[in-house]
PDB file of N, CA and C in Angstrom:
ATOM      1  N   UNK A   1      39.061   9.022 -81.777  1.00  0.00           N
ATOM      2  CA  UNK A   1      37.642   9.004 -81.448  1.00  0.00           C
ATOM      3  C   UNK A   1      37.005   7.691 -81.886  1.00  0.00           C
ATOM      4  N   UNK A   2      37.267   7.304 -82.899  1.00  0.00           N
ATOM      5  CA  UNK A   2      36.718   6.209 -83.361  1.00  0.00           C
ATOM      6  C   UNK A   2      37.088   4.639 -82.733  1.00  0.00           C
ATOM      7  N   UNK A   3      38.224   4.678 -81.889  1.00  0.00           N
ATOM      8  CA  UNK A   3      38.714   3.816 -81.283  1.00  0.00           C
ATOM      9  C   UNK A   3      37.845   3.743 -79.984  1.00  0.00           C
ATOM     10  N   UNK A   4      37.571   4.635 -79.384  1.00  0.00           N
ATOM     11  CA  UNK A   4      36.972   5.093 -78.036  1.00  0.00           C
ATOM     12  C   UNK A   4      35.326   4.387 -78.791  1.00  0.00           C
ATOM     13  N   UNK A   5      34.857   4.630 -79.352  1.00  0.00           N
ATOM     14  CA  UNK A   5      33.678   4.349 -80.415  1.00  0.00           C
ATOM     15  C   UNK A   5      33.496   3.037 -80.475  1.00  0.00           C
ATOM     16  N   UNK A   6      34.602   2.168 -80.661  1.00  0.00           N
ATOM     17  CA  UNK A   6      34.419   0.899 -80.881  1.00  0.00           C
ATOM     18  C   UNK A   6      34.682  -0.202 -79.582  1.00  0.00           C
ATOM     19  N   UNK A   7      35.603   0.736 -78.596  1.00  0.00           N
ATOM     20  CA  UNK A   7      35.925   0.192 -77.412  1.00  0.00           C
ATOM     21  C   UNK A   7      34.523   0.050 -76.364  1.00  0.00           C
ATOM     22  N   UNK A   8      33.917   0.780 -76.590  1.00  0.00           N
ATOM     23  CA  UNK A   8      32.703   1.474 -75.755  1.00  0.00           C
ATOM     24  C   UNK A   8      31.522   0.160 -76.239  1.00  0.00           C
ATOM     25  N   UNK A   9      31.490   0.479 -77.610  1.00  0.00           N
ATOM     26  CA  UNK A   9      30.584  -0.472 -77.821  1.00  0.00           C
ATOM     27  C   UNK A   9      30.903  -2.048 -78.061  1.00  0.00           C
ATOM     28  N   UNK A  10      32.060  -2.627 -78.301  1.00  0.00           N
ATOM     29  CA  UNK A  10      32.324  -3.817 -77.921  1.00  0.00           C
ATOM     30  C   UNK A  10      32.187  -4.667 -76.152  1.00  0.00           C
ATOM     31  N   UNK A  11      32.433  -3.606 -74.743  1.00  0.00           N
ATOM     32  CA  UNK A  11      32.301  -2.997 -73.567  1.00  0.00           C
ATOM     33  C   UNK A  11      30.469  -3.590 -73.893  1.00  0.00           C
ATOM     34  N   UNK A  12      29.774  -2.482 -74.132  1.00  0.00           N
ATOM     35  CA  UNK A  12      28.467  -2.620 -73.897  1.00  0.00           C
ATOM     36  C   UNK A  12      28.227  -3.922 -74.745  1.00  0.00           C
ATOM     37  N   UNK A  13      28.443  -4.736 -75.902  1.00  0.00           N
ATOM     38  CA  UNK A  13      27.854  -6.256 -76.087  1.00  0.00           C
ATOM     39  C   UNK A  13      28.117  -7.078 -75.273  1.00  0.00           C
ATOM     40  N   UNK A  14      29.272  -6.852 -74.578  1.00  0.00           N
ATOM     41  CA  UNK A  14      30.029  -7.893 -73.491  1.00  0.00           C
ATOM     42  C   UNK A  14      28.557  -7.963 -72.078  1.00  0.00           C
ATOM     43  N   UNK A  15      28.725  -6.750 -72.164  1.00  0.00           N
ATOM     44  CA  UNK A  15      28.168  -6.380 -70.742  1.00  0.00           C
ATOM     45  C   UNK A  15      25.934  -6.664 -71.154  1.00  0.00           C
ATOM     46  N   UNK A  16      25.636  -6.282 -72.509  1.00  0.00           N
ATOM     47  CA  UNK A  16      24.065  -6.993 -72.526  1.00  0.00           C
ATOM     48  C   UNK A  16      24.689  -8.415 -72.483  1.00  0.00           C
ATOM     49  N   UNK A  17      25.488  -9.228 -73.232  1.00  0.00           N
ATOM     50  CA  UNK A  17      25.285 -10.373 -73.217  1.00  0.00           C
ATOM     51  C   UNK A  17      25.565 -11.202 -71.539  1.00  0.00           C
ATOM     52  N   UNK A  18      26.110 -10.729 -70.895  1.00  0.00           N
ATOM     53  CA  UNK A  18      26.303 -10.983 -69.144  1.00  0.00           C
ATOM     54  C   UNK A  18      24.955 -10.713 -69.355  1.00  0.00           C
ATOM     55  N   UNK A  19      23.992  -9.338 -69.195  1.00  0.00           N
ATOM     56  CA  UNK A  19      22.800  -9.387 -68.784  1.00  0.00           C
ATOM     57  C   UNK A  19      21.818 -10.263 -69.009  1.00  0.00           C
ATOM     58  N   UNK A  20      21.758 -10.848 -70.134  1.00  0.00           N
ATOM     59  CA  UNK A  20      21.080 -11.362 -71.206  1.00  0.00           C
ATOM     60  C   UNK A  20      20.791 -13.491 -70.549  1.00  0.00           C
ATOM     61  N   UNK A  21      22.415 -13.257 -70.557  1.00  0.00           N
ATOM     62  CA  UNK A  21      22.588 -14.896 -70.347  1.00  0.00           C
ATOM     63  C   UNK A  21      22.312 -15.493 -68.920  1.00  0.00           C
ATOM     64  N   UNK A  22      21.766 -14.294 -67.843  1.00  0.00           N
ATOM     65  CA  UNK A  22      21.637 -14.473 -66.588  1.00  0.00           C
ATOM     66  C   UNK A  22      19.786 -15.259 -66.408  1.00  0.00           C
ATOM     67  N   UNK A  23      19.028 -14.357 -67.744  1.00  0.00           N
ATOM     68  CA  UNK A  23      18.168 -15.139 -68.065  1.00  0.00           C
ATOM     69  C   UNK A  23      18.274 -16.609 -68.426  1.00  0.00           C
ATOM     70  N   UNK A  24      18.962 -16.906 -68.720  1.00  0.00           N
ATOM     71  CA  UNK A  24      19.031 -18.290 -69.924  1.00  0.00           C
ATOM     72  C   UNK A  24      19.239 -18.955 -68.020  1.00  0.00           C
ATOM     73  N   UNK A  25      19.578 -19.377 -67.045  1.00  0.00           N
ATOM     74  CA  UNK A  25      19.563 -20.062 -66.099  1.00  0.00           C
ATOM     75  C   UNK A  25      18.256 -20.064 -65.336  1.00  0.00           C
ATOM     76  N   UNK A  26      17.529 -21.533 -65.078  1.00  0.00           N
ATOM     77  CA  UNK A  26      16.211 -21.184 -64.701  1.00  0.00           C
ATOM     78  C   UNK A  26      16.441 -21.114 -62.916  1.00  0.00           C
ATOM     79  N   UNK A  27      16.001 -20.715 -62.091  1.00  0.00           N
ATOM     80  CA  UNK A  27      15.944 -20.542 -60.909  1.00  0.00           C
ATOM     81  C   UNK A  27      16.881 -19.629 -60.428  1.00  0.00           C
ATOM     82  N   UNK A  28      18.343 -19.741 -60.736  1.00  0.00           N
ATOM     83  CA  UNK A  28      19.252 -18.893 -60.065  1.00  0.00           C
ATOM     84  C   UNK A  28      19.225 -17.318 -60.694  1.00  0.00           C
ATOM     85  N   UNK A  29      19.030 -17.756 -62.288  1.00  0.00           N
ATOM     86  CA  UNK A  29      18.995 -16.472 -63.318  1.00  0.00           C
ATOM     87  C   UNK A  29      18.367 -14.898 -62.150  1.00  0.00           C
ATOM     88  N   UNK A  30      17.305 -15.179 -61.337  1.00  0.00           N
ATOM     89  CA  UNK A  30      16.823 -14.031 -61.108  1.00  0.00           C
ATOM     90  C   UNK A  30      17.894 -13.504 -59.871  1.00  0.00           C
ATOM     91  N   UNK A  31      18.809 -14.463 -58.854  1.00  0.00           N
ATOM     92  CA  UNK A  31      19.318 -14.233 -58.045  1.00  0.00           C
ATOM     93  C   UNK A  31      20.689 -13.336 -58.590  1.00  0.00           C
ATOM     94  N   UNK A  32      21.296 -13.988 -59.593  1.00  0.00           N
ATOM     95  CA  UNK A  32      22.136 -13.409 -60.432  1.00  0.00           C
ATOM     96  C   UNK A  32      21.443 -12.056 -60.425  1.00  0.00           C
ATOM     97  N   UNK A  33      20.677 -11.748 -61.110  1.00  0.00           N
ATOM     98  CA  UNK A  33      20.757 -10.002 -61.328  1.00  0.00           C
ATOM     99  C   UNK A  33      20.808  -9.014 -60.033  1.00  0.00           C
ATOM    100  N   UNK A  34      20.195 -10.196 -58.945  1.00  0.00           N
ATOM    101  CA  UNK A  34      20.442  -9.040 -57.968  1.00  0.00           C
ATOM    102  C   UNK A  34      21.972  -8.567 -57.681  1.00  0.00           C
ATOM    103  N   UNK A  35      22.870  -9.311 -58.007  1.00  0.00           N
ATOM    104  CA  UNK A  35      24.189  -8.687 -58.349  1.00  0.00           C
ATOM    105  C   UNK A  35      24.790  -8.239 -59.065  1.00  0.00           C
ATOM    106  N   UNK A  36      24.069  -8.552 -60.444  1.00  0.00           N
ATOM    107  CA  UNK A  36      24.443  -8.013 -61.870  1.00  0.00           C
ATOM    108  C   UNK A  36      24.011  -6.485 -62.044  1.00  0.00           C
ATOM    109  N   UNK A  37      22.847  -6.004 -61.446  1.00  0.00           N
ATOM    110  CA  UNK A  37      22.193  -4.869 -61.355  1.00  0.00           C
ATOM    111  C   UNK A  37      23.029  -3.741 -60.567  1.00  0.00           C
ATOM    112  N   UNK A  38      23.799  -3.888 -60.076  1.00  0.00           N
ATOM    113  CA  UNK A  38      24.281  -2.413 -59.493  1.00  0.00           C
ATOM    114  C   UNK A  38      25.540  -2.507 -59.855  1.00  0.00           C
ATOM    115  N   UNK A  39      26.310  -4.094 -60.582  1.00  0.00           N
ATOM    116  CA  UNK A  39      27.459  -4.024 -61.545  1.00  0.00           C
ATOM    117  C   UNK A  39      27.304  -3.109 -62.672  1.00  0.00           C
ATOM    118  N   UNK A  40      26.366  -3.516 -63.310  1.00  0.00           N
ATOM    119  CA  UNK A  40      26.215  -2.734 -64.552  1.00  0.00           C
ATOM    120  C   UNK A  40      25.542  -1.437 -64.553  1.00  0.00           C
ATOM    121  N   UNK A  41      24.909  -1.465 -63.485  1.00  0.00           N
ATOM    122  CA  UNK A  41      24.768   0.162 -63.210  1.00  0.00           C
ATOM    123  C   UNK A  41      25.891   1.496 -63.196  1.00  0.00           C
ATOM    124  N   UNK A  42      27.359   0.420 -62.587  1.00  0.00           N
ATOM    125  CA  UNK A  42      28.123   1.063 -61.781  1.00  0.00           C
ATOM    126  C   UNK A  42      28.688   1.670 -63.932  1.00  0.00           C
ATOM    127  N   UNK A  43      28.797   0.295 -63.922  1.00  0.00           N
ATOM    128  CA  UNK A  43      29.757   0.309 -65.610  1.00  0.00           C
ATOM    129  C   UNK A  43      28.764   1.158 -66.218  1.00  0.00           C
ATOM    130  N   UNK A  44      27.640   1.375 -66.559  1.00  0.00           N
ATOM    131  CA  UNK A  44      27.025   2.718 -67.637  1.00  0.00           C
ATOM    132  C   UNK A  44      27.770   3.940 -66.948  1.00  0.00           C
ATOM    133  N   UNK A  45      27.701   3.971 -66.056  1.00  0.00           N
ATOM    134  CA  UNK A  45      27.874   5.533 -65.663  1.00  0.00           C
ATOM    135  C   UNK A  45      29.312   5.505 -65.254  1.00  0.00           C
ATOM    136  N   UNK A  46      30.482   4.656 -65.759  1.00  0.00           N
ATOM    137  CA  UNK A  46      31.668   4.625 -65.953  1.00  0.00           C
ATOM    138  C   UNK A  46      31.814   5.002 -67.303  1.00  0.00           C
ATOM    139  N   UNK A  47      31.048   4.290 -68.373  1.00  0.00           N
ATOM    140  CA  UNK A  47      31.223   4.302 -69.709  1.00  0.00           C
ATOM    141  C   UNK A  47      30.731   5.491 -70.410  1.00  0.00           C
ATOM    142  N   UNK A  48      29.856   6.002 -69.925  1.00  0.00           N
ATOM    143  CA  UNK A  48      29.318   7.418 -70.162  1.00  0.00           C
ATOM    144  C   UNK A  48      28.936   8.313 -69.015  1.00  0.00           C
ATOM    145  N   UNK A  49      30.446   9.107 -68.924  1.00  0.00           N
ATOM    146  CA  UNK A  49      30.061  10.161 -67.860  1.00  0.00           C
ATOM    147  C   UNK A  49      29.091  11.154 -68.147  1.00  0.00           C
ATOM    148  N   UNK A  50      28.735  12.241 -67.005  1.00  0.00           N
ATOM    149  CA  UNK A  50      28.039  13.137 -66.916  1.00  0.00           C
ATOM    150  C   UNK A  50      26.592  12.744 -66.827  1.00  0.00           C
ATOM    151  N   UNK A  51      25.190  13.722 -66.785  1.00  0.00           N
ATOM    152  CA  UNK A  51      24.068  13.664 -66.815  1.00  0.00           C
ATOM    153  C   UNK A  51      23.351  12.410 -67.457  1.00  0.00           C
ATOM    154  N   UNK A  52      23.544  12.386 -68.784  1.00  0.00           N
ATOM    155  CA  UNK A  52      23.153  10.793 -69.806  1.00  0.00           C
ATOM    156  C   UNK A  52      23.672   9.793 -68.928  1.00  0.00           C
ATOM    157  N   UNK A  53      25.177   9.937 -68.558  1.00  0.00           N
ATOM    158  CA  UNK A  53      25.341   8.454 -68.140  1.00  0.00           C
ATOM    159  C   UNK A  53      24.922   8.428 -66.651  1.00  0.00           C
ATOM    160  N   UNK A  54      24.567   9.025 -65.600  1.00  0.00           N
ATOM    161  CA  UNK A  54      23.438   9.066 -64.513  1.00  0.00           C
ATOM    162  C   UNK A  54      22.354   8.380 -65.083  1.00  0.00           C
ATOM    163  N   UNK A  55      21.594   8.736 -65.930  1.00  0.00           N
ATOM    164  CA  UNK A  55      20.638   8.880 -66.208  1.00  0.00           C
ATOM    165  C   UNK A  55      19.768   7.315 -66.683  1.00  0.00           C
ATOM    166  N   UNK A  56      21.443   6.821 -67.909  1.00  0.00           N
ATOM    167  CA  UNK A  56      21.428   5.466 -68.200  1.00  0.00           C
ATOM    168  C   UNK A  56      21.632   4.304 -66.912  1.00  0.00           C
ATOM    169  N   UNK A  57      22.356   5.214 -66.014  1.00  0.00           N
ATOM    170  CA  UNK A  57      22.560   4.344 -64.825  1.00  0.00           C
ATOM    171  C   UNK A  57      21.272   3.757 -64.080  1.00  0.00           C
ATOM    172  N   UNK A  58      21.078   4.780 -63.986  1.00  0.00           N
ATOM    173  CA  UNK A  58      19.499   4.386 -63.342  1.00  0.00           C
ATOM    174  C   UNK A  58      18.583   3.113 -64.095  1.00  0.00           C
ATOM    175  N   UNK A  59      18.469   3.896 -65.746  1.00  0.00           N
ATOM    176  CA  UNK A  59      17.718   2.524 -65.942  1.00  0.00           C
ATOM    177  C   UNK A  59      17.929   1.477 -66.110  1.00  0.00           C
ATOM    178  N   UNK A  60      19.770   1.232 -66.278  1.00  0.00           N
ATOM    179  CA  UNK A  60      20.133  -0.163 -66.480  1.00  0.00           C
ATOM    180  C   UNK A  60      19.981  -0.716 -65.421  1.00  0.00           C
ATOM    181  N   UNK A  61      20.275  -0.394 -64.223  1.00  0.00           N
ATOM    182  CA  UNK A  61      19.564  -0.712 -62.852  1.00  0.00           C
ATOM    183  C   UNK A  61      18.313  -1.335 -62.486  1.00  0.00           C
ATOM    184  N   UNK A  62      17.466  -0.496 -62.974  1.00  0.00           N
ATOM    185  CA  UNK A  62      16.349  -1.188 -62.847  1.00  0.00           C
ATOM    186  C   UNK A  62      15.653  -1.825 -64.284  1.00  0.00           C
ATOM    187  N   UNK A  63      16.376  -1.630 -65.498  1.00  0.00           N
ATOM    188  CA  UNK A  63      15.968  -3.034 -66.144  1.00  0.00           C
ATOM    189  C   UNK A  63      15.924  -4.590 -65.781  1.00  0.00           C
ATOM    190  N   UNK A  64      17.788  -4.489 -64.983  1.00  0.00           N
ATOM    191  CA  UNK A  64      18.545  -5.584 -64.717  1.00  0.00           C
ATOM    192  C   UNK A  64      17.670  -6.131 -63.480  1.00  0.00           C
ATOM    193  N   UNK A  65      16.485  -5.330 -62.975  1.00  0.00           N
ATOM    194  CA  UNK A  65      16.592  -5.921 -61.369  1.00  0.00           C
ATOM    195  C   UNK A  65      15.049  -6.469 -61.585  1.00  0.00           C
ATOM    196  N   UNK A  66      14.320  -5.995 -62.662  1.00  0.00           N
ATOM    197  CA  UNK A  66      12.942  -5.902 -62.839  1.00  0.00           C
ATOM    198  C   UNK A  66      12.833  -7.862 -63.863  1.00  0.00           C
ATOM    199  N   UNK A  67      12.247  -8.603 -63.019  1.00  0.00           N
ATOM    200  CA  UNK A  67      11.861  -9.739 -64.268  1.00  0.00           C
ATOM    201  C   UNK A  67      11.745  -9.753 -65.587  1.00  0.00           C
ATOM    202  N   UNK A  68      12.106 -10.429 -66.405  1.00  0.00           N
ATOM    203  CA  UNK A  68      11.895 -10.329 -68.007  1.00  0.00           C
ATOM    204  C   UNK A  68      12.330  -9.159 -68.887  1.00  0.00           C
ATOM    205  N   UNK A  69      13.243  -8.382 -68.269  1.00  0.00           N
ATOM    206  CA  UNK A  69      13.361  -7.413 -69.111  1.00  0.00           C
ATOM    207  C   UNK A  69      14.592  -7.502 -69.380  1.00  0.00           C
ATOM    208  N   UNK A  70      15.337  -8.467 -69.300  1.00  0.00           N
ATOM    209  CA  UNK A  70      16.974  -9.120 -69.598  1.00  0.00           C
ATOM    210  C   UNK A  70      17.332  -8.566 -70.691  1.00  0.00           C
ATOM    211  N   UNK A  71      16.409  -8.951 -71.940  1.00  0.00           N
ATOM    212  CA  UNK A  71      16.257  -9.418 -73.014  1.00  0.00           C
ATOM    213  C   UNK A  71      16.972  -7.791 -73.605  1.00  0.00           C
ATOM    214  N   UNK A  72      16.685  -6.788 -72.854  1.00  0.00           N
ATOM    215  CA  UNK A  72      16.524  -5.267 -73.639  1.00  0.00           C
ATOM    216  C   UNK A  72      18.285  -5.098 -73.150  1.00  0.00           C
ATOM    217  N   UNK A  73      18.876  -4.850 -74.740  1.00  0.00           N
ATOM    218  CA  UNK A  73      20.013  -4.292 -74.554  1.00  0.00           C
ATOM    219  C   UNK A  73      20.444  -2.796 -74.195  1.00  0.00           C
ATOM    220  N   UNK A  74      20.496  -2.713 -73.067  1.00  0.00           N
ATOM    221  CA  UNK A  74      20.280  -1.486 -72.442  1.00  0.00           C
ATOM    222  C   UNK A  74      21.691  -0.493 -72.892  1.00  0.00           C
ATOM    223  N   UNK A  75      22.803  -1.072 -72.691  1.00  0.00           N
ATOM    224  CA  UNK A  75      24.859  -0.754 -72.971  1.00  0.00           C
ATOM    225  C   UNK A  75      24.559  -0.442 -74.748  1.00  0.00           C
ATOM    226  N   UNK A  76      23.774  -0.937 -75.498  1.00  0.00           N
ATOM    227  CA  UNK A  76      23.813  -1.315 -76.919  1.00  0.00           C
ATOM    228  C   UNK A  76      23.063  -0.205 -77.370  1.00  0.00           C
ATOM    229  N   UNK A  77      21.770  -0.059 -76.300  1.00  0.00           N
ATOM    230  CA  UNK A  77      21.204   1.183 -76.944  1.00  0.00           C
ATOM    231  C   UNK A  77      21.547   2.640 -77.125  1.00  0.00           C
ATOM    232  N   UNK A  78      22.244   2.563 -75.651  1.00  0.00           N
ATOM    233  CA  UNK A  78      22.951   3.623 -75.135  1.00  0.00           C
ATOM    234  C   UNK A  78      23.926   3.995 -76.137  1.00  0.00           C
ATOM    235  N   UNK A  79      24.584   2.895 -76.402  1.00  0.00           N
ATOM    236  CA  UNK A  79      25.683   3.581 -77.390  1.00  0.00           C
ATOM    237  C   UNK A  79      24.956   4.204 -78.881  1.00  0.00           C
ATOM    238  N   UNK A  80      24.441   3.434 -79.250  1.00  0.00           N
ATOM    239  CA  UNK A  80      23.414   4.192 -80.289  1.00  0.00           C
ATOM    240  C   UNK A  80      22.796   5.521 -80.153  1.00  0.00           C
ATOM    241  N   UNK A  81      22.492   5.892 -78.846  1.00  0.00           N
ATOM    242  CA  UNK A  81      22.048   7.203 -78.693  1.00  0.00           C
ATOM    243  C   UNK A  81      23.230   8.487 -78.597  1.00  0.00           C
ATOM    244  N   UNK A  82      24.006   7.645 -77.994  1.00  0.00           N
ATOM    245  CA  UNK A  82      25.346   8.566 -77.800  1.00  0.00           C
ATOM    246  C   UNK A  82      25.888   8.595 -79.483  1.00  0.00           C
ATOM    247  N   UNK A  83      26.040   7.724 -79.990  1.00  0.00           N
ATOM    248  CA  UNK A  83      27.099   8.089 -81.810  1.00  0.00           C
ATOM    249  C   UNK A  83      26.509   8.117 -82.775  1.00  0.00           C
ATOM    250  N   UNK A  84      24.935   7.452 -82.407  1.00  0.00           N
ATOM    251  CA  UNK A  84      24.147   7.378 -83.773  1.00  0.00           C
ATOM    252  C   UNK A  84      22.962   8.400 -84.046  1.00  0.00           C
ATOM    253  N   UNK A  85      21.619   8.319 -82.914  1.00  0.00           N
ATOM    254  CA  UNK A  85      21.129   9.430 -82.910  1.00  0.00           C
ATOM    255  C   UNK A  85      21.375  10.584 -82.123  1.00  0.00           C
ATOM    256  N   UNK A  86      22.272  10.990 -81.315  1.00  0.00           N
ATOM    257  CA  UNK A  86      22.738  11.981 -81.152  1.00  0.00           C
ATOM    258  C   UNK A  86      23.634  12.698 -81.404  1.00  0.00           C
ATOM    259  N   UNK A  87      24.485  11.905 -82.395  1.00  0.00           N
ATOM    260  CA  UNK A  87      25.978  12.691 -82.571  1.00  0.00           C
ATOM    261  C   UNK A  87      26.331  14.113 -81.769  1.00  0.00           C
ATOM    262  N   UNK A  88      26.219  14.228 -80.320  1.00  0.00           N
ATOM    263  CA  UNK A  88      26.783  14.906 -79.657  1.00  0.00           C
ATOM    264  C   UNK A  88      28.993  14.414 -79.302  1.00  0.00           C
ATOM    265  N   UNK A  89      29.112  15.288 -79.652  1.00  0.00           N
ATOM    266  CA  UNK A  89      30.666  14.755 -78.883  1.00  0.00           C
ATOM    267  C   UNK A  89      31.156  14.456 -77.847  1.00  0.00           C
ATOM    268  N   UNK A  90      31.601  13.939 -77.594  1.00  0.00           N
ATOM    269  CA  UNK A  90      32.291  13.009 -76.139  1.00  0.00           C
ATOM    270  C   UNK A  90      32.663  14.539 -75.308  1.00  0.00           C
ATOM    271  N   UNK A  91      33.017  14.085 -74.075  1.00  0.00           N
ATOM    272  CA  UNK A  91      33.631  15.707 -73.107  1.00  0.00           C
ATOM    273  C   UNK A  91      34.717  15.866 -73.311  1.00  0.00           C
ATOM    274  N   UNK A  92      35.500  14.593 -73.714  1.00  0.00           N
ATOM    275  CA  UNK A  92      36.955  15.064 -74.351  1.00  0.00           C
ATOM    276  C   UNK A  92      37.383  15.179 -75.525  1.00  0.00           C
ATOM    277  N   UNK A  93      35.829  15.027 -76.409  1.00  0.00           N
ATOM    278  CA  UNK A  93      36.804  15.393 -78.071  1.00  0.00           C
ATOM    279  C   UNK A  93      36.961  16.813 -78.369  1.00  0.00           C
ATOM    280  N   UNK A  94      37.736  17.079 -79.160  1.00  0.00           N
ATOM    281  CA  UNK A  94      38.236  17.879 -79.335  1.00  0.00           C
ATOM    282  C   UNK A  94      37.494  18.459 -80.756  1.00  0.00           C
ATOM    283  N   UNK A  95      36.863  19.683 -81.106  1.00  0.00           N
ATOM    284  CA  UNK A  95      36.248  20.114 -82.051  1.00  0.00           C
ATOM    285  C   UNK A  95      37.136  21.275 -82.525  1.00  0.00           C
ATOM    286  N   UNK A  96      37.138  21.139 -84.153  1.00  0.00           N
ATOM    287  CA  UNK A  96      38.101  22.421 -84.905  1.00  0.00           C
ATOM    288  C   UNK A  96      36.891  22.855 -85.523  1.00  0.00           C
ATOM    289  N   UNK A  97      36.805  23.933 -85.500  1.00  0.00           N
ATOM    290  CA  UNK A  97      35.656  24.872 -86.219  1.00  0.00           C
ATOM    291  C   UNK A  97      36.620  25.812 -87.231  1.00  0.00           C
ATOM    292  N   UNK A  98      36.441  25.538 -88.453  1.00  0.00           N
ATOM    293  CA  UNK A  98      36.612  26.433 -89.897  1.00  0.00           C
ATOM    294  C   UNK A  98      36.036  27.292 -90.322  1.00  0.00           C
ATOM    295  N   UNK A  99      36.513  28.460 -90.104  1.00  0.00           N
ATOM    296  CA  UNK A  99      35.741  29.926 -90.821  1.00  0.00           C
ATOM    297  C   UNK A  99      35.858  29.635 -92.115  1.00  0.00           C
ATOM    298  N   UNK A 100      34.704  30.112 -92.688  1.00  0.00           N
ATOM    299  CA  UNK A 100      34.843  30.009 -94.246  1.00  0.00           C
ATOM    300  C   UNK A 100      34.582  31.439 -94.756  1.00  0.00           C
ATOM    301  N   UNK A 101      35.519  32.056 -95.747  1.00  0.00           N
ATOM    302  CA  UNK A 101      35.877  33.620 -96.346  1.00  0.00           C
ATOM    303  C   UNK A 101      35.056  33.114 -97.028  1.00  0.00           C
TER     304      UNK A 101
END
């Protein structure tokens, strides 16, 4: 689990910093996202299946496509919501539950 944990979120710095650096080019930067935007749309909702990752899909989508909003690590937050404030479990981990006598 913890491998999947670190794969995911090394994945999402890769993928804000592509978003990020499309700003840093003046004129083309905005043409770039119109292709970067349904890349990284495609990759949230690769990286986190089910409902959340729909959900993230959408807005990385339209962060990426909307002016000035480069800047918001969208892959970075996501993962934070998924391991940090939600500690929900992945669809494939596996949970042991201990009766206690």
């Amino acid at each position: 689990m913890k491998n999947i944990k670190n794969k995911l979120l090394i994945k999402g710095l890769m993928y804000d910093a592509v978003g990020m650096a499309t700003m840093a080019i003046p004129l083309v930067g905005p043409f770039l996202d119109l292709a970067w935007a349904p890349f990284a749309a495609n990759k949230m909702s690769e990286m986190y299946p089910g409902k959340k990752g729909k959900i993230a899909s959408v807005l990385v989508f339209i962060e990426e496509i909307l002016p000035f909003t480069d800047i918001i690590p969208s892959f970075t937050l996501m993962w934070l919501y998924t391991f940090v404030w939600k500690k929900e479990p992945m669809e494939n981990e596996i949970i042991i539950e201990a009766e206690i006598v």
